[in-house]
N, C-alpha and C. Protein backbone atom coordinates (compact mmCIF):
# COMPACT_ATOMS: atom_id res chain seq x y z
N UNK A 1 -86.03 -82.08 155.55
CA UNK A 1 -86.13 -82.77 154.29
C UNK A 1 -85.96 -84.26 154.55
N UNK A 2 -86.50 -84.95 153.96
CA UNK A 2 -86.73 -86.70 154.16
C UNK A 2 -85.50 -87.29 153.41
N UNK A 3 -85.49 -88.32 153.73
CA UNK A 3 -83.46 -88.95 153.08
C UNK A 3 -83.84 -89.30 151.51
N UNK A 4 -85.57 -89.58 151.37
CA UNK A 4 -85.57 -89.62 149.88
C UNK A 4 -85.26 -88.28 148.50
N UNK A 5 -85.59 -87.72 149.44
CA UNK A 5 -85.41 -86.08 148.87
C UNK A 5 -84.02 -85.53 149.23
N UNK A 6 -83.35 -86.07 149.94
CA UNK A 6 -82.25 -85.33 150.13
C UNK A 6 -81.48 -86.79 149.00
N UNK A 7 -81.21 -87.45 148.97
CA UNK A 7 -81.23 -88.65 147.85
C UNK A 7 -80.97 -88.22 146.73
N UNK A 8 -82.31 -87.60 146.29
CA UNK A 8 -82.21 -87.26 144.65
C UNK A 8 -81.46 -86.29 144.78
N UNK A 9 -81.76 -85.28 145.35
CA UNK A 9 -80.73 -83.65 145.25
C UNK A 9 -79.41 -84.23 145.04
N UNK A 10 -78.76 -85.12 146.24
CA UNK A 10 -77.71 -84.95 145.79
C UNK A 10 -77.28 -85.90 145.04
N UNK A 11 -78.14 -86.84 144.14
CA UNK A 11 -77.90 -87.21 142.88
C UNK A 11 -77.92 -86.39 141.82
N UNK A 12 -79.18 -85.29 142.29
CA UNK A 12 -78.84 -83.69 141.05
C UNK A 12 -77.62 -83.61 140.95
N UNK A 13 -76.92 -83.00 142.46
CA UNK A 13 -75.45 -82.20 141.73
C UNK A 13 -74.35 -83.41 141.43
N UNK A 14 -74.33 -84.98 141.95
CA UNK A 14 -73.22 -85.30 142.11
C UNK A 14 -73.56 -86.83 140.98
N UNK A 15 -74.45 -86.58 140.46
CA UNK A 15 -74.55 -87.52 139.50
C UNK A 15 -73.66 -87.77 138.51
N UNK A 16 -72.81 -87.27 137.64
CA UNK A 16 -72.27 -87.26 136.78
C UNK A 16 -71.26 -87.67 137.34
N UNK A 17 -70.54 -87.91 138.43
CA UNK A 17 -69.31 -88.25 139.10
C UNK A 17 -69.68 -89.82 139.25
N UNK A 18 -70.83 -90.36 139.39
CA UNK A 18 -70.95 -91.64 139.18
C UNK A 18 -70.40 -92.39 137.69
N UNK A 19 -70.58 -93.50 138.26
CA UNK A 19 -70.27 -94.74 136.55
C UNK A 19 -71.43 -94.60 136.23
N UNK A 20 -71.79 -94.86 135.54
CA UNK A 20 -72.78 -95.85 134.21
C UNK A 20 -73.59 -96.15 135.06
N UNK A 21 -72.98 -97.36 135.41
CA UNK A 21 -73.86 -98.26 136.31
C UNK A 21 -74.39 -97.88 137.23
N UNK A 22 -74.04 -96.90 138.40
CA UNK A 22 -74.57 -96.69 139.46
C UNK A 22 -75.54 -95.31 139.24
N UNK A 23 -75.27 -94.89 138.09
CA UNK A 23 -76.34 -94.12 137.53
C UNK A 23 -77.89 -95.00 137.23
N UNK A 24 -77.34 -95.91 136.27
CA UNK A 24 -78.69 -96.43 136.03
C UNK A 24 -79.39 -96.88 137.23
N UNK A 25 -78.57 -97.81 138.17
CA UNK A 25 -79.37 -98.53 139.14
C UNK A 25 -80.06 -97.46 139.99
N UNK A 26 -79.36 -97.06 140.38
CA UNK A 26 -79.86 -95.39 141.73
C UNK A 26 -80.82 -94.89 141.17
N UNK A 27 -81.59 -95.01 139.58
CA UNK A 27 -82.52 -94.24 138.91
C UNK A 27 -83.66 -95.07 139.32
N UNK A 28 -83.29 -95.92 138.70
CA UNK A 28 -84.67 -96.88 138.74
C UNK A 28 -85.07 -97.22 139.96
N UNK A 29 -84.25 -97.24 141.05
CA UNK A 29 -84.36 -97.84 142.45
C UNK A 29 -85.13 -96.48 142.88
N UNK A 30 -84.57 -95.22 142.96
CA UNK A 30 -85.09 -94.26 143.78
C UNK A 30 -85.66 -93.37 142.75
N UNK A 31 -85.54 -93.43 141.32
CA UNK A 31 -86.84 -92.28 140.69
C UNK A 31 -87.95 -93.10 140.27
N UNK A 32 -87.66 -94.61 139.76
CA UNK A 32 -88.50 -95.04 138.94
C UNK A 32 -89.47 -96.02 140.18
N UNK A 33 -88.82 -96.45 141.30
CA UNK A 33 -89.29 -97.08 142.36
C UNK A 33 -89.00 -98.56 141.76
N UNK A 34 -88.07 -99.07 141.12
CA UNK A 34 -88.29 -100.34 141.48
C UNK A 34 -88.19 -101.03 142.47
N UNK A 35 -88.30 -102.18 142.74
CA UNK A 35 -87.37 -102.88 143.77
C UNK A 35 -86.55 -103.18 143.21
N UNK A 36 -85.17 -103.99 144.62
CA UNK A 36 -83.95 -104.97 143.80
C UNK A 36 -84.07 -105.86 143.80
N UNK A 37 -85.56 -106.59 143.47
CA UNK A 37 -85.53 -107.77 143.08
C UNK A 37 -85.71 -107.91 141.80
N UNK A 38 -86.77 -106.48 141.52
CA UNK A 38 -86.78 -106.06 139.66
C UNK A 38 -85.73 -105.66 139.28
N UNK A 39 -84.73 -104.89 139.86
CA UNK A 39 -83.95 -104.37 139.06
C UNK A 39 -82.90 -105.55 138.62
N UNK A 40 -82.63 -106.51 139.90
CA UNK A 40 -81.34 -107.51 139.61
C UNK A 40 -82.31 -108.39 138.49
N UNK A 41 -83.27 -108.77 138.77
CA UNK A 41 -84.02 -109.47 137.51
C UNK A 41 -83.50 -108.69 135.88
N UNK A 42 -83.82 -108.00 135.71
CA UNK A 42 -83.80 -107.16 134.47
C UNK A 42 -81.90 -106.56 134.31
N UNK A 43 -80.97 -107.26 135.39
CA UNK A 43 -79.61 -106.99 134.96
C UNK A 43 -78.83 -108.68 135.36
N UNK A 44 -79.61 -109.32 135.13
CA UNK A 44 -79.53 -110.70 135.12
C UNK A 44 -78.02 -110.91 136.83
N UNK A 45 -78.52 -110.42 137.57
CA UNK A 45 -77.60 -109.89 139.04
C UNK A 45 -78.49 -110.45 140.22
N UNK A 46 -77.72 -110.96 141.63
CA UNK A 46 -78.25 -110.93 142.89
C UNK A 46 -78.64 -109.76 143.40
N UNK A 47 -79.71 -109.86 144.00
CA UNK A 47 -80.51 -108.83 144.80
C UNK A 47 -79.56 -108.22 145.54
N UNK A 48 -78.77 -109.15 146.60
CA UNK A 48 -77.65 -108.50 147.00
C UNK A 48 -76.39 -107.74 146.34
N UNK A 49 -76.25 -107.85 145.09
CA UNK A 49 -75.26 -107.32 144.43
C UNK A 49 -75.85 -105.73 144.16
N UNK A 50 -77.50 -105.82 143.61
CA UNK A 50 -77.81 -104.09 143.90
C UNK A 50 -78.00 -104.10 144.67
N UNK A 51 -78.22 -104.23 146.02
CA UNK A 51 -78.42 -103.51 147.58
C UNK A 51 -76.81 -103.05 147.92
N UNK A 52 -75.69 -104.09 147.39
CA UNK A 52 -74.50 -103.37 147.97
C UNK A 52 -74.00 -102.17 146.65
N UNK A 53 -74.25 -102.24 145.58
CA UNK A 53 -74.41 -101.26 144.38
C UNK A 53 -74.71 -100.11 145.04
N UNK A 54 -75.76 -100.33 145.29
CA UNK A 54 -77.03 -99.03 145.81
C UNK A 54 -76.47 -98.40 147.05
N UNK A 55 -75.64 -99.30 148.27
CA UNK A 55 -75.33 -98.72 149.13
C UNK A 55 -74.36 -98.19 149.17
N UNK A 56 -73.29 -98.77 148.43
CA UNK A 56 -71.80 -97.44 147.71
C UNK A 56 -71.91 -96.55 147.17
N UNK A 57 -73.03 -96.61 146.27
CA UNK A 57 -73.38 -95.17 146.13
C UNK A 57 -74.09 -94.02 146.41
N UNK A 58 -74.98 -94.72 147.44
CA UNK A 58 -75.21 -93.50 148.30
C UNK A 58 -73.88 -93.13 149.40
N UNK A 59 -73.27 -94.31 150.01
CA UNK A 59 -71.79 -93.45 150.48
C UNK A 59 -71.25 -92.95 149.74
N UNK A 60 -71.29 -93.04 149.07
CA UNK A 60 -70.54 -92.05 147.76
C UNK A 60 -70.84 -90.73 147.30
N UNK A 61 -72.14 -90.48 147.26
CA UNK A 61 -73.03 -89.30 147.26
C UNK A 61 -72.76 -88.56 148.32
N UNK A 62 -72.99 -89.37 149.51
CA UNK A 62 -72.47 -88.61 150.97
C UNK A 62 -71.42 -88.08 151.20
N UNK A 63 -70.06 -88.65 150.51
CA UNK A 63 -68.79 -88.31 150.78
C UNK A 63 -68.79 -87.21 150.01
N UNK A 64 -69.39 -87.04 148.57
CA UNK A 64 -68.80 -86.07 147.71
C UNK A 64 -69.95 -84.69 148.74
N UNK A 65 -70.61 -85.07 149.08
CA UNK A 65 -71.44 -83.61 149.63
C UNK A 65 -70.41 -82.92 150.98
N UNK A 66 -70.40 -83.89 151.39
CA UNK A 66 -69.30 -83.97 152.77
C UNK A 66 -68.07 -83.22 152.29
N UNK A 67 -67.58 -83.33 151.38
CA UNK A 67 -66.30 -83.01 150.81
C UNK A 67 -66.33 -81.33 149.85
N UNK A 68 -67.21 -81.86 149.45
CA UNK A 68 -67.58 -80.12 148.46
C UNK A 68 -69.06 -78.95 148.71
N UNK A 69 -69.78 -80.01 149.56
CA UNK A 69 -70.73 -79.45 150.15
C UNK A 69 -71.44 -78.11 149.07
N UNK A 70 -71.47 -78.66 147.59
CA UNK A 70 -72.64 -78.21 146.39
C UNK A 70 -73.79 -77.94 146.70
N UNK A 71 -74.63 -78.74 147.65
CA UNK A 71 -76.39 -78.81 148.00
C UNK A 71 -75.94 -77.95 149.19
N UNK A 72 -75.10 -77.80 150.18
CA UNK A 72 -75.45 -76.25 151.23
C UNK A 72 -75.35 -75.35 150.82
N UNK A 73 -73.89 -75.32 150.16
CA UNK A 73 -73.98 -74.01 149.34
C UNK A 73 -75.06 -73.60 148.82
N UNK A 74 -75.47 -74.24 147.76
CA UNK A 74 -77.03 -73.77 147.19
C UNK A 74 -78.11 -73.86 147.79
N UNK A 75 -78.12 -74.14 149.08
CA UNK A 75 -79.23 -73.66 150.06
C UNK A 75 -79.39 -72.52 150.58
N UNK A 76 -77.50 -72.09 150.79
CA UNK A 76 -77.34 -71.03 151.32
C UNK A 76 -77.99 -70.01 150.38
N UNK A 77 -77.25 -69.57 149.25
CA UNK A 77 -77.39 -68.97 147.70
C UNK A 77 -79.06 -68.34 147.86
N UNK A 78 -79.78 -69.74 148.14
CA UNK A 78 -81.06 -69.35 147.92
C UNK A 78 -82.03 -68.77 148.85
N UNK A 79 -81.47 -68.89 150.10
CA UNK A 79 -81.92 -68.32 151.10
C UNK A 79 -81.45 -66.93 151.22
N UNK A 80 -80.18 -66.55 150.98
CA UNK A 80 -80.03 -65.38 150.72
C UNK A 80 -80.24 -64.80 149.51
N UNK A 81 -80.64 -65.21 148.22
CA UNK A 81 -81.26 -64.34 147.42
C UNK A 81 -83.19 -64.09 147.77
N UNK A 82 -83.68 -64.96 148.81
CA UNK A 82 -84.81 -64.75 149.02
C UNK A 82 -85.09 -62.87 150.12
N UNK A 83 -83.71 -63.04 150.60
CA UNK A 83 -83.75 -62.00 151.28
C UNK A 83 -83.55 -60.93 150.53
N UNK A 84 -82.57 -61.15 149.76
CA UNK A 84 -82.28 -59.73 148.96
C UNK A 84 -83.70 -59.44 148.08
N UNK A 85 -84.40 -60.60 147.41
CA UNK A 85 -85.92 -59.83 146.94
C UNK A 85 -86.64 -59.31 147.79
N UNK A 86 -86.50 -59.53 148.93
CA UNK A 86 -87.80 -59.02 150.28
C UNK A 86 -86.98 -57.76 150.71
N UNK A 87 -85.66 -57.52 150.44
CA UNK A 87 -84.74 -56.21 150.81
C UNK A 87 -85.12 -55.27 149.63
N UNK A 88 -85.26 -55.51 148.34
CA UNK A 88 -85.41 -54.83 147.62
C UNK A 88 -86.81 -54.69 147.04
N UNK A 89 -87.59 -55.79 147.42
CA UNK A 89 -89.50 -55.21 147.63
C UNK A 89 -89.38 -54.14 148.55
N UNK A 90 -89.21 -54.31 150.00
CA UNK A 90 -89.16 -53.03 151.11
C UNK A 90 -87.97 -52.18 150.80
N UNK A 91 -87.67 -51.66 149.34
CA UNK A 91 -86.68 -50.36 149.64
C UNK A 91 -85.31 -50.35 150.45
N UNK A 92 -85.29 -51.42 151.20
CA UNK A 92 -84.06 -51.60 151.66
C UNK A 92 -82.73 -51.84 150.83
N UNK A 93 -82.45 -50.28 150.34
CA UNK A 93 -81.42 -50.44 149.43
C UNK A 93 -79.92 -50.98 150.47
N UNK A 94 -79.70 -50.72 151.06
CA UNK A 94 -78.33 -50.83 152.06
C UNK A 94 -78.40 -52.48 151.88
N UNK A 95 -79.43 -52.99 152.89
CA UNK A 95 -79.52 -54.54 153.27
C UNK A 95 -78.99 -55.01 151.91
N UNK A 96 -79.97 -55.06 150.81
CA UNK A 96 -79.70 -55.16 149.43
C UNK A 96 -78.26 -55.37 149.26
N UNK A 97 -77.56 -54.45 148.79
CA UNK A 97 -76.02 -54.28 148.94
C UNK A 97 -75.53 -55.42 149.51
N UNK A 98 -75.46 -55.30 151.13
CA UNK A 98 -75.01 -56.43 151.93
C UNK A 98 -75.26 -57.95 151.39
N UNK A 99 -76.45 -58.15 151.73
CA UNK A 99 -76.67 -59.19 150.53
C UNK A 99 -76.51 -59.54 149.77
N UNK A 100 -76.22 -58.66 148.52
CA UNK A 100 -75.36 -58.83 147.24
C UNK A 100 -73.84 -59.25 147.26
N UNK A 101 -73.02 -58.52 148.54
CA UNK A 101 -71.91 -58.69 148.70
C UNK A 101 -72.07 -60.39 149.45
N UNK A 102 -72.92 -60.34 149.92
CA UNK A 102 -72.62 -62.13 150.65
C UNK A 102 -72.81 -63.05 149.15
N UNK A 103 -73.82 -62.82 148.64
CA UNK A 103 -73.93 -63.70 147.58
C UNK A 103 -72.45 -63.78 146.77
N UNK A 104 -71.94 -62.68 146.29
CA UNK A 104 -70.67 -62.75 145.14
C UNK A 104 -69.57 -63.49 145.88
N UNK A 105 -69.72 -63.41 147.57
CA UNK A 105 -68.89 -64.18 148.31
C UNK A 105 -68.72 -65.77 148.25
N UNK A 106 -70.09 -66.37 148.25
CA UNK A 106 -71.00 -67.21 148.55
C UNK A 106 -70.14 -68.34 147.19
């Protein structure tokens, strides 16, 4: 996965743990594509003030994944419910089971 895509994901789960602010900027910078020369334009701010904005909060994003690790977990989740449908297309009632028991673990 590319750092832009891994970016948003974990702005999916860890967004709401942000301020205000680093919500809005992180949007427009990485969903809406501005630059930070538009964005500090339009928050009357130095370019450098969102580049170091922008860069605390992606350490910030990093730490909280690092710390609670939400986006593996739900990689995991989904990789093993892909198995349990392909266990329970092929009749594999047992595997199934197993699988089920990792997931409620999970």
């Amino acid at each position: 996965m590319d750092n832009r895509t891994r970016l948003i994901l974990l702005y999916d789960f860890y967004g709401p743990l942000l301020t205000d602010r680093q919500r809005e900027l992180f949007e427009l910078h990485h969903q809406y594509d501005l630059s930070l020369g538009e964005i500090a334009e339009n928050f009357q701010i130095s370019r450098q003030a969102v580049h170091d904005l922008l860069r605390r909060t992606v350490s910030q994003l990093h730490h909280y994944e690092e710390k609670l690790q939400l986006m593996v977990k739900h990689f995991q989740r989904q990789a093993l419910l892909q198995q349990l449908e392909q266990a329970l297309a092929g009749g594999n009632v047992d595997a199934a089971r197993a699988l089920a028991g990792q997931l409620k673990n999970s």
